[in-house]
N, C-alpha and C. Protein backbone atom coordinates (compact mmCIF):
# COMPACT_ATOMS: atom_id res chain seq x y z
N UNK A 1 59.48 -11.17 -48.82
CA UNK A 1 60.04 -11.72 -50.04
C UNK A 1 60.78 -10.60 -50.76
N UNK A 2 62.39 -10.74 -51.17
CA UNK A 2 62.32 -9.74 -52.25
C UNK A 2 63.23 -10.40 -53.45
N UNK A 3 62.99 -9.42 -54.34
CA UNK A 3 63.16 -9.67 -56.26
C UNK A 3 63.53 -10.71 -56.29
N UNK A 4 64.92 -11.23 -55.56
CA UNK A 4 65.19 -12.24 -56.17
C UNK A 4 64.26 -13.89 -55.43
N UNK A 5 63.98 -14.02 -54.24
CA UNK A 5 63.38 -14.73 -54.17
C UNK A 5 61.58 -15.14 -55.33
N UNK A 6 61.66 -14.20 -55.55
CA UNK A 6 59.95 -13.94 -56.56
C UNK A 6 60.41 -14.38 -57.67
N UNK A 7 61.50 -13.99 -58.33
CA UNK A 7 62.10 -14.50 -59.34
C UNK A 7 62.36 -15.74 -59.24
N UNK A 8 62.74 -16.25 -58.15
CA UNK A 8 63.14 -18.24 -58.42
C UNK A 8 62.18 -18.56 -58.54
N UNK A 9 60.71 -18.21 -57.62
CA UNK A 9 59.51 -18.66 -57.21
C UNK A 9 58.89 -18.60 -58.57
N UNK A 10 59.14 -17.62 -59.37
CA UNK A 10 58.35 -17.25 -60.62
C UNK A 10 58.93 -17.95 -61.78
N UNK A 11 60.53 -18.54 -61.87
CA UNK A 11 61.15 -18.42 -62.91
C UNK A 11 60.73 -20.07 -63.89
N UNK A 12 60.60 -21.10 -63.36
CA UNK A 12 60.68 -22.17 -63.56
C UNK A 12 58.81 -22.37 -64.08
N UNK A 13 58.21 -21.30 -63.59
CA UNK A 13 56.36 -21.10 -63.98
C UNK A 13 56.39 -20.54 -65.96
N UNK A 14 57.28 -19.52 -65.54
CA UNK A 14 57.71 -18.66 -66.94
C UNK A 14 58.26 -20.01 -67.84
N UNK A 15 59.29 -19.98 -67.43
CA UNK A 15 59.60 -21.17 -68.67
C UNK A 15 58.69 -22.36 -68.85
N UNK A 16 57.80 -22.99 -67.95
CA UNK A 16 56.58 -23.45 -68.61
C UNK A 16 55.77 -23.15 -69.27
N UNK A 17 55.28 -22.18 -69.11
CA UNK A 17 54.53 -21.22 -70.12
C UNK A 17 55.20 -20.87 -71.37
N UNK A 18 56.08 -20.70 -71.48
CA UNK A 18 57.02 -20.67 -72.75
C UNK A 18 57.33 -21.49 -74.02
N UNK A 19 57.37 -22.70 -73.05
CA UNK A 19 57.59 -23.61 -73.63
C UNK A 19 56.18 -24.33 -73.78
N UNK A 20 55.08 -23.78 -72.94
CA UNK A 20 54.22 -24.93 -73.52
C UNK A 20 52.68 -23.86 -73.02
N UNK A 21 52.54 -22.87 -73.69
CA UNK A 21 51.37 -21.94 -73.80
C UNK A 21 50.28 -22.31 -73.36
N UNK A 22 49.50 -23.33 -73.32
CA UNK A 22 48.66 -23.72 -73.17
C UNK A 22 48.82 -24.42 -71.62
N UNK A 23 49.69 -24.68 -71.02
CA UNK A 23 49.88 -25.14 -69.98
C UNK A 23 49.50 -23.54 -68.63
N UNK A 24 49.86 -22.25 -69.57
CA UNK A 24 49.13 -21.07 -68.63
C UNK A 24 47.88 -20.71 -68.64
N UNK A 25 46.84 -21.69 -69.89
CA UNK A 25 45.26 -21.13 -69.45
C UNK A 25 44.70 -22.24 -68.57
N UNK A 26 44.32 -21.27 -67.00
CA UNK A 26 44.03 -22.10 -66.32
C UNK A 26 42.30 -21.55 -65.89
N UNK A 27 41.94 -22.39 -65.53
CA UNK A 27 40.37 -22.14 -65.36
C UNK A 27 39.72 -22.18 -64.26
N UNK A 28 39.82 -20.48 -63.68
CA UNK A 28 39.20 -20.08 -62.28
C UNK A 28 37.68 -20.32 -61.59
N UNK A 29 37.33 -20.74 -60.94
CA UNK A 29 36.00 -20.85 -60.59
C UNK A 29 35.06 -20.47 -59.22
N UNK A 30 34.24 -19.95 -59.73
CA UNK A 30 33.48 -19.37 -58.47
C UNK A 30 32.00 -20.44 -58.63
N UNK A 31 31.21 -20.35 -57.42
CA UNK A 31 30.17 -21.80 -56.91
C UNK A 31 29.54 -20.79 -56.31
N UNK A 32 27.77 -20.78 -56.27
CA UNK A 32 27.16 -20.46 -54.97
C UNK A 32 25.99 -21.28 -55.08
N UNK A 33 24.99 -21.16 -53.45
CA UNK A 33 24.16 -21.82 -53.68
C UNK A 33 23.06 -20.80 -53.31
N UNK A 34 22.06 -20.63 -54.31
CA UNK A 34 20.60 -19.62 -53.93
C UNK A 34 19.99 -20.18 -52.27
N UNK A 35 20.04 -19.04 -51.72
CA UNK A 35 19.18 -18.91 -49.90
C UNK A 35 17.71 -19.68 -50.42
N UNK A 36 17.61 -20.34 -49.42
CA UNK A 36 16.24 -20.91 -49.78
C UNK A 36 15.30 -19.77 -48.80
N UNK A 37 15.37 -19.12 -47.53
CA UNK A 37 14.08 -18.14 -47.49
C UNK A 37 14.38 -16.69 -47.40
N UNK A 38 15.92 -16.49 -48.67
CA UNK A 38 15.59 -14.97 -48.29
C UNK A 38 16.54 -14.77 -49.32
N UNK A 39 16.74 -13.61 -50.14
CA UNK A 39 16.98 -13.47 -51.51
C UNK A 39 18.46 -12.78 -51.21
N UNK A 40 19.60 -13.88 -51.11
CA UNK A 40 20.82 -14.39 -50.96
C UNK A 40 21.60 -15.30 -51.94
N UNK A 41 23.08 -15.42 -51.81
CA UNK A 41 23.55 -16.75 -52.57
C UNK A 41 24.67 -17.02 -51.56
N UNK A 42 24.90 -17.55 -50.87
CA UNK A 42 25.91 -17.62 -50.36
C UNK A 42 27.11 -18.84 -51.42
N UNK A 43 28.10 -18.27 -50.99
CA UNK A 43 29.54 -18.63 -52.15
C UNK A 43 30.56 -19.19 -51.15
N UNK A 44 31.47 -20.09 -51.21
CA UNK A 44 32.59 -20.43 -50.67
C UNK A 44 33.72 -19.33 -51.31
N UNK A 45 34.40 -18.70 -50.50
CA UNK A 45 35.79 -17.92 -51.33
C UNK A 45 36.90 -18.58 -51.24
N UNK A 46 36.97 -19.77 -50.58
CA UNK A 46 38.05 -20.90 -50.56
C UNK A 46 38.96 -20.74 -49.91
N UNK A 47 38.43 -19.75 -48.72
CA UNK A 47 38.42 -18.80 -47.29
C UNK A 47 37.83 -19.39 -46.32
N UNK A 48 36.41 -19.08 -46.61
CA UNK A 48 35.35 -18.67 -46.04
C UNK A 48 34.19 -18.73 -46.43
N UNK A 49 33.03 -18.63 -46.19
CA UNK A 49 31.50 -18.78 -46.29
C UNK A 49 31.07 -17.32 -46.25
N UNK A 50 30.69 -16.97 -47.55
CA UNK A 50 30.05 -15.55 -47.73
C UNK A 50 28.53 -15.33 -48.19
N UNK A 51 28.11 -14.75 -47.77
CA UNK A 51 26.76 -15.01 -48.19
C UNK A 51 26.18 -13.27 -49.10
N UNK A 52 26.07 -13.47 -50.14
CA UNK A 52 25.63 -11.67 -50.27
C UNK A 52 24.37 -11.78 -50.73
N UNK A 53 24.20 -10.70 -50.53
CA UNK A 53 22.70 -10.11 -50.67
C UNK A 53 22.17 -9.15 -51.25
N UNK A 54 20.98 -8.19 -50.92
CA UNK A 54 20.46 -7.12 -51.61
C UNK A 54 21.41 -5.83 -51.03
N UNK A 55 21.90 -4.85 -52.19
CA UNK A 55 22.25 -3.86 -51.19
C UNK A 55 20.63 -3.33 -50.30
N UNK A 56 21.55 -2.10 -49.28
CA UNK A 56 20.12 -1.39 -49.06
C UNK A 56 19.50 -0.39 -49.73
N UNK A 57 19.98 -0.21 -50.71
CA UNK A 57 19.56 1.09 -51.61
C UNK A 57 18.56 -0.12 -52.74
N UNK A 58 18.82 -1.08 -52.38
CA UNK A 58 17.55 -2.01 -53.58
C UNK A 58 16.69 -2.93 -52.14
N UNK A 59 16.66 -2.76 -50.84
CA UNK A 59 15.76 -3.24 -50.39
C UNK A 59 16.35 -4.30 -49.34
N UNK A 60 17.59 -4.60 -49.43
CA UNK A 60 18.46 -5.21 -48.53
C UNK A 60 18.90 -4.88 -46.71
N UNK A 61 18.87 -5.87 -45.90
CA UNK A 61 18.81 -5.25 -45.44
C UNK A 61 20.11 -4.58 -44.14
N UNK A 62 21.37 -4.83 -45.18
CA UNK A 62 22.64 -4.94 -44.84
C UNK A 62 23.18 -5.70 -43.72
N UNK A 63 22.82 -6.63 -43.93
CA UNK A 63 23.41 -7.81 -43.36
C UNK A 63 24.36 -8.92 -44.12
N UNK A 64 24.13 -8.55 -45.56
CA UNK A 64 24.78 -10.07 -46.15
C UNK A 64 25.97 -8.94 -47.19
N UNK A 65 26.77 -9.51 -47.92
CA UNK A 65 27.81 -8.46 -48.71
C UNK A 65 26.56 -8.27 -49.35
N UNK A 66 27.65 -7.10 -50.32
CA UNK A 66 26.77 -6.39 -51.58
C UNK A 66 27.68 -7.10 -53.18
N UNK A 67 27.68 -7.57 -53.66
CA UNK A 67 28.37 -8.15 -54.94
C UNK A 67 28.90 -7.08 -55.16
N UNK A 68 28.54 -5.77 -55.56
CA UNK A 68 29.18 -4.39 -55.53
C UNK A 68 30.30 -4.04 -55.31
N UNK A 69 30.16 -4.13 -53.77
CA UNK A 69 31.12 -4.15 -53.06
C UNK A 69 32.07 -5.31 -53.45
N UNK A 70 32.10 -6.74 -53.54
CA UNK A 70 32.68 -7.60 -53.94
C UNK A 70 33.79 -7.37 -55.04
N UNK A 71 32.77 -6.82 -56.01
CA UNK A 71 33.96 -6.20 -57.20
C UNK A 71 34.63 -5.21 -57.04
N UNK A 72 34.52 -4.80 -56.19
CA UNK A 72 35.47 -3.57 -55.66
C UNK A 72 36.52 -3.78 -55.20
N UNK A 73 36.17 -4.50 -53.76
CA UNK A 73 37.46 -5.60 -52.94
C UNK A 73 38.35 -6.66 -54.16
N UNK A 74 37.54 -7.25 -54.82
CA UNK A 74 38.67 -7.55 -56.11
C UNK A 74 39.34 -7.04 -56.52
N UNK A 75 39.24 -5.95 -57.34
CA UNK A 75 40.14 -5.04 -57.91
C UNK A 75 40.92 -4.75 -56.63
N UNK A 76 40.79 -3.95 -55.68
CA UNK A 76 41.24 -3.69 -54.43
C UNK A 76 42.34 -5.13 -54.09
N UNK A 77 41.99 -5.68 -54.15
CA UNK A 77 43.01 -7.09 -53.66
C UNK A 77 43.89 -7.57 -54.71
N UNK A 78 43.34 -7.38 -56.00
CA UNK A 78 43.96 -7.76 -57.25
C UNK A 78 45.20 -6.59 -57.36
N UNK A 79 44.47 -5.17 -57.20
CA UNK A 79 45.59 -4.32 -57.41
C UNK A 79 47.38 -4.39 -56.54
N UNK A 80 46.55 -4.18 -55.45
CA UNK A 80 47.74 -4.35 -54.14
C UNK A 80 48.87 -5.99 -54.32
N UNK A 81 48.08 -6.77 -54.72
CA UNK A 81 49.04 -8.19 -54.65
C UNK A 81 50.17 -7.77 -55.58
N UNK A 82 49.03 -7.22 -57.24
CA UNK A 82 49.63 -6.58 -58.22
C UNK A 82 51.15 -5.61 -57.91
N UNK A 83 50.61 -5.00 -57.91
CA UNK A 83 51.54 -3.96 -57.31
C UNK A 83 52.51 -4.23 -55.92
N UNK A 84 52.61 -4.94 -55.24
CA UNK A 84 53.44 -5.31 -54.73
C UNK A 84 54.56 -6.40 -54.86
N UNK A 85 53.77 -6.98 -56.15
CA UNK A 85 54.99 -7.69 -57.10
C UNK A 85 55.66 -7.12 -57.59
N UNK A 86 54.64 -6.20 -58.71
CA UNK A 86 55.82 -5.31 -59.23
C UNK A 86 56.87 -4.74 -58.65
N UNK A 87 56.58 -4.22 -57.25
CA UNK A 87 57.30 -3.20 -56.56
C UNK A 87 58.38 -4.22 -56.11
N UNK A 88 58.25 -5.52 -55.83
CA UNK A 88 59.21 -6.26 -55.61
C UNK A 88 60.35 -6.84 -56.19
N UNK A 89 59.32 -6.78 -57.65
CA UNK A 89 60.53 -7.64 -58.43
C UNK A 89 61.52 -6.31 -59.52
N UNK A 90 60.99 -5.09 -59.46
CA UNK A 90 61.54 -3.63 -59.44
C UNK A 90 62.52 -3.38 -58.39
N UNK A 91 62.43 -3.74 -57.15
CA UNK A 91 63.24 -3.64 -55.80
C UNK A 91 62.75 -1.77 -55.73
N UNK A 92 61.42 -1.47 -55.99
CA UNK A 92 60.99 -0.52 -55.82
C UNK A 92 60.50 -0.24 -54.11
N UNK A 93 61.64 0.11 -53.00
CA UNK A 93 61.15 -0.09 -51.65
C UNK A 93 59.42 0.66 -51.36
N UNK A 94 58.88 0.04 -50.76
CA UNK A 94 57.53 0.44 -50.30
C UNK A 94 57.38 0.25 -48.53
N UNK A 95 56.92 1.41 -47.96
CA UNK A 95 57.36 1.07 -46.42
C UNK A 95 55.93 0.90 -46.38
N UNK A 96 54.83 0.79 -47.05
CA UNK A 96 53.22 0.65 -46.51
C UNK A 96 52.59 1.36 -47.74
N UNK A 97 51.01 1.20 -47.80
CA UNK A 97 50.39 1.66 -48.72
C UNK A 97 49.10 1.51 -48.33
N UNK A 98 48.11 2.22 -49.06
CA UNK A 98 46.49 1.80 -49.15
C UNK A 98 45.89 1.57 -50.30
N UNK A 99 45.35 0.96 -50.97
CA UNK A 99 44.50 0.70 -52.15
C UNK A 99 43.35 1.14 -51.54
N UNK A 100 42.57 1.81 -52.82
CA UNK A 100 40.94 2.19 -52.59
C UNK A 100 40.30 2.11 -53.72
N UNK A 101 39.03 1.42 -53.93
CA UNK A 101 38.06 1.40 -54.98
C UNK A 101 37.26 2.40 -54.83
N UNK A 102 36.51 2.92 -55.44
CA UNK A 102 34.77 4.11 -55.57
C UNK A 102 34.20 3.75 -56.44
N UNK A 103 33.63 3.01 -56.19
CA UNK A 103 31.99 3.03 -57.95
C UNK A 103 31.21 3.58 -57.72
N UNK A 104 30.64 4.21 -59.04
CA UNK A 104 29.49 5.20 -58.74
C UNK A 104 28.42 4.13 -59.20
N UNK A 105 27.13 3.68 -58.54
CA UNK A 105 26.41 3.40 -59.03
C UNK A 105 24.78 3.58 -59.24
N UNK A 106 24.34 3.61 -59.99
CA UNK A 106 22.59 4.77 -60.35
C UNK A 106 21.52 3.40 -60.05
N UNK A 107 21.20 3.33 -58.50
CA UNK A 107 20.14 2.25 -58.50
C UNK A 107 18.66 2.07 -59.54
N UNK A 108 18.36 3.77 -59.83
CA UNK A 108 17.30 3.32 -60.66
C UNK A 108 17.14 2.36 -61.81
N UNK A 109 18.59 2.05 -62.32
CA UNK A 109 18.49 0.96 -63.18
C UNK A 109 18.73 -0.02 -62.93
N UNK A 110 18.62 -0.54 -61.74
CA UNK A 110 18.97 -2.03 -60.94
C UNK A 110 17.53 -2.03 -60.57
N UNK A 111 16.88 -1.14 -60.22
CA UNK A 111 15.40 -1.72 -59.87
C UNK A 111 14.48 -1.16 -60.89
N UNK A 112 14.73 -1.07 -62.14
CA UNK A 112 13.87 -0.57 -62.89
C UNK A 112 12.92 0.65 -63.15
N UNK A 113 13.54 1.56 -62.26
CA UNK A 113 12.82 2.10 -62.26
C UNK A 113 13.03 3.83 -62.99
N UNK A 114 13.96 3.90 -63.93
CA UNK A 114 14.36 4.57 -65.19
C UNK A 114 14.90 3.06 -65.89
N UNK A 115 14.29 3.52 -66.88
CA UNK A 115 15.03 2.69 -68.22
C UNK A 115 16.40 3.09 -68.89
N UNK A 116 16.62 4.10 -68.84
CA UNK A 116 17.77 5.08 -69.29
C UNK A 116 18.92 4.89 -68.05
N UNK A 117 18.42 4.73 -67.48
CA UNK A 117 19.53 4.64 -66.02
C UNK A 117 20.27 3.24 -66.42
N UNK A 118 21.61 3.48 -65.97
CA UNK A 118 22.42 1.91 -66.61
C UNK A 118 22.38 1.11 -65.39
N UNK A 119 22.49 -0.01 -65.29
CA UNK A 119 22.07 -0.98 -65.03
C UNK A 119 23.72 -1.30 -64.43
N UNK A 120 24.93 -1.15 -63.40
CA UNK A 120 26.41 -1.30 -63.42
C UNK A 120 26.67 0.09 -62.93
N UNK A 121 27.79 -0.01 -62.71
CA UNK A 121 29.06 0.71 -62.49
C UNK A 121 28.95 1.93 -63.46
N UNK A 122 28.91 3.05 -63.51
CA UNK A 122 28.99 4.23 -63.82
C UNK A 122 30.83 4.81 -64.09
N UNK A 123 31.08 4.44 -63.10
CA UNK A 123 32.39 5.16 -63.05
C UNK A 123 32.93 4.47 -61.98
N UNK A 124 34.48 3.92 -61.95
CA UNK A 124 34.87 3.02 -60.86
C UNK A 124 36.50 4.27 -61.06
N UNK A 125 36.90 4.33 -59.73
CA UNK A 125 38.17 4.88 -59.34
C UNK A 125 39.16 3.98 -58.41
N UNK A 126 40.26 4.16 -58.82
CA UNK A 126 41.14 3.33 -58.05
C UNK A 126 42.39 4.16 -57.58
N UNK A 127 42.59 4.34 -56.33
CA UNK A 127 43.61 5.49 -55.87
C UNK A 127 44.53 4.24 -54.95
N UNK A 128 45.65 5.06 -55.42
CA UNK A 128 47.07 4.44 -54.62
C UNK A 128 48.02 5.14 -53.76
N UNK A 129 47.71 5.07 -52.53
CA UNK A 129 48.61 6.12 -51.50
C UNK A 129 49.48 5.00 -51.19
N UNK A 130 51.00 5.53 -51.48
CA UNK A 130 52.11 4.54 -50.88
C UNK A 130 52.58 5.57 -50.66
N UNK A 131 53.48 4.97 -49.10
CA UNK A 131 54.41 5.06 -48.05
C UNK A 131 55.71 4.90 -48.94
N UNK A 132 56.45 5.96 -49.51
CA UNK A 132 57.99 5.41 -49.96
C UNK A 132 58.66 6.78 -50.51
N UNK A 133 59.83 5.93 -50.29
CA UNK A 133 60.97 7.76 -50.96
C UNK A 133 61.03 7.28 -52.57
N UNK A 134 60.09 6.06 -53.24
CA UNK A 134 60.93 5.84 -54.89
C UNK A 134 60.80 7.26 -55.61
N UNK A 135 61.36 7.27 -56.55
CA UNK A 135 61.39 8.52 -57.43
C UNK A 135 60.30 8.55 -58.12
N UNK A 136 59.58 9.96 -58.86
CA UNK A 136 58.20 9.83 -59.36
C UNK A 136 58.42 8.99 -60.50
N UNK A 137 59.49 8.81 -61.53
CA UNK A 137 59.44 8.11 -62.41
C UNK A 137 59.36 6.49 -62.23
N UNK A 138 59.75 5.85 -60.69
CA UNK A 138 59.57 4.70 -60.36
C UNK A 138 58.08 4.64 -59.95
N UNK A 139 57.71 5.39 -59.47
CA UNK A 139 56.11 5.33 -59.14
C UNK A 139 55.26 5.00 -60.45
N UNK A 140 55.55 6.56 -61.32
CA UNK A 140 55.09 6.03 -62.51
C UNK A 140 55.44 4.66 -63.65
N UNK A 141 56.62 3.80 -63.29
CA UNK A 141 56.67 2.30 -63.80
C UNK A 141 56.01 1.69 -62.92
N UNK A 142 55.80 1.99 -61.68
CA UNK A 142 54.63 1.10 -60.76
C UNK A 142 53.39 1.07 -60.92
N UNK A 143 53.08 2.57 -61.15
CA UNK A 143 51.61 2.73 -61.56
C UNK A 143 51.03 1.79 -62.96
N UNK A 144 52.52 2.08 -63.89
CA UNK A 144 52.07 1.58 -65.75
C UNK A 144 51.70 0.14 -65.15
N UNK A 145 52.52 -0.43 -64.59
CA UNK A 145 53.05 -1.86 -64.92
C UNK A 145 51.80 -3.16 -63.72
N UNK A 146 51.71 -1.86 -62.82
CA UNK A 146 50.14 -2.42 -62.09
C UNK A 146 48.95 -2.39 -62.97
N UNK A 147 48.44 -1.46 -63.64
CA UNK A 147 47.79 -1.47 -64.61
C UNK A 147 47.50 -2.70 -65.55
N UNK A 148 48.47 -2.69 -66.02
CA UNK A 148 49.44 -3.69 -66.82
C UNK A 148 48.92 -4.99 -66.72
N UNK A 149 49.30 -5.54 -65.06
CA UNK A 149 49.64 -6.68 -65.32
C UNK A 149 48.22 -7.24 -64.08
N UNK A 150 47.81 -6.29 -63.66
CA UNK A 150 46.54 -6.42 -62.89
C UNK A 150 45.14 -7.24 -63.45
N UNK A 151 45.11 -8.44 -63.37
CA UNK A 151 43.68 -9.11 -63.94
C UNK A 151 42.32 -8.36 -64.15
N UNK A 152 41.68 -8.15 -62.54
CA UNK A 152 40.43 -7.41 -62.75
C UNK A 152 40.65 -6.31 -62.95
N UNK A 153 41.65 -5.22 -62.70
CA UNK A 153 42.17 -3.90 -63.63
C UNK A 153 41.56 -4.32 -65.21
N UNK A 154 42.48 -5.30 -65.97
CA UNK A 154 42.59 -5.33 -67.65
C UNK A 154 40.98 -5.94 -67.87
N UNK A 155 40.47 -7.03 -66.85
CA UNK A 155 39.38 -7.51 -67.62
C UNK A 155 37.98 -6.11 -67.52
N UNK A 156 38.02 -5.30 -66.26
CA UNK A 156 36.83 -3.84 -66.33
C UNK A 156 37.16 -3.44 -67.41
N UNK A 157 38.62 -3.05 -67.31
CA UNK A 157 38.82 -2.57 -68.89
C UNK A 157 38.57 -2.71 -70.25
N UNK A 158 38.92 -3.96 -70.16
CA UNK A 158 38.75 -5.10 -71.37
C UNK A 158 37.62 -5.89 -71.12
N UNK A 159 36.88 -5.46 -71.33
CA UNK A 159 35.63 -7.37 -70.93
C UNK A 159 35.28 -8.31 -71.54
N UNK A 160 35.69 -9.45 -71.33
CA UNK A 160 35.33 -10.63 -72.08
C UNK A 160 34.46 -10.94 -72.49
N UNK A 161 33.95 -11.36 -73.38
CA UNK A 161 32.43 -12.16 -73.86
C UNK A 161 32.08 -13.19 -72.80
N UNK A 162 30.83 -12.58 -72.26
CA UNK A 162 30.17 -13.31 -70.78
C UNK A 162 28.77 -14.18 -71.12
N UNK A 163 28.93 -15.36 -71.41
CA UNK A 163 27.97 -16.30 -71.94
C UNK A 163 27.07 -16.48 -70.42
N UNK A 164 26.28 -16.92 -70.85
CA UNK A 164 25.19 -17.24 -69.67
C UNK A 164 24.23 -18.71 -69.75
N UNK A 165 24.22 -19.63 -69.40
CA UNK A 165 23.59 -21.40 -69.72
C UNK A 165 22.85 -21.56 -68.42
N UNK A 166 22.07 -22.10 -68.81
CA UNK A 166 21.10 -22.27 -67.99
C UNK A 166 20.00 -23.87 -67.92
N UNK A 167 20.19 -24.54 -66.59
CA UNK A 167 19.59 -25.87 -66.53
C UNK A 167 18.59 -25.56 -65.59
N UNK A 168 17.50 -26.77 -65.56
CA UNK A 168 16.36 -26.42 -64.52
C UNK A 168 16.48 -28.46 -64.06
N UNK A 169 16.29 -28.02 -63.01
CA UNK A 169 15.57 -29.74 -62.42
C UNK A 169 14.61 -29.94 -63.05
């Protein structure tokens, strides 16, 4: 695809949104169902059938994902789509690239066992090796504007108020 095809594809979305704001909050959803003999959830990704589990640093026994990991590959997938729009609709050439996540995370506070230990992500890194001759100042509008316009980038950043409801049979 380039700029200008993304642009037709995009242009007629924009002016809906423009004209009618409320027609762009749309409402994403994730489903799982709890493992009945082994401490799992498996989720549809609207892919595929995923099932995650305990890491092994809490007792898991690496066979099923790690949610961890999950949010990682998000950002990771979120970034790259990201950024390859941008780079597209920039006509910023890219001959290849890699996205990479790192979270640091302190199990003692996932299994309780410091109180002081946080309970999440410590520190998450996101590195971008691209393949290309653009100029550093195009890199750096690639870098801003991925940032930018990147979902799970702005929401780690930004975090929403995360309600929690709860029904029983």
């Amino acid at each position: 695809m380039n700029d200008e095809q993304l642009r037709n594809l995009q242009a007629p979305l924009k002016e809906s949104y423009r004209a009618d704001p409320g027609a762009a909050v749309i409402t994403l959803e994730a489903e799982g169902q709890l493992g009945h003999e082994s401490i799992t959830c498996k989720l549809s990704t609207g892919k595929a059938m995923v099932e995650a589990g305990l890491h092994p640093a809490t007792g898991g026994d690496g066979l099923s994902v790690c949610s961890g990991d999950m949010l990682l590959e998000a950002l990771v997938a979120c970034a790259g789509v990201t950024l390859k729009a941008v780079a597209t609709a920039l006509s910023i050439p890219l001959r290849g690239g890699a996205i990479r996540a790192e979270g640091d995370l302190d199990f003692r506070g996932t299994l309780g066992v410091d109180k002081q230990a946080p309970v999440g992500f410590r520190d998450i890194r996101l590195s971008l090796q691209l393949d290309t001759d653009a100029s550093d100042e195009q890199l750096q509008t690639l870098q801003k504007l991925t940032e930018r316009y990147c979902v799970i980038y702005q929401t780690l950043c930004n975090p929403p108020a995360v309600k929690v409801s709860r029904t029983a049979a």
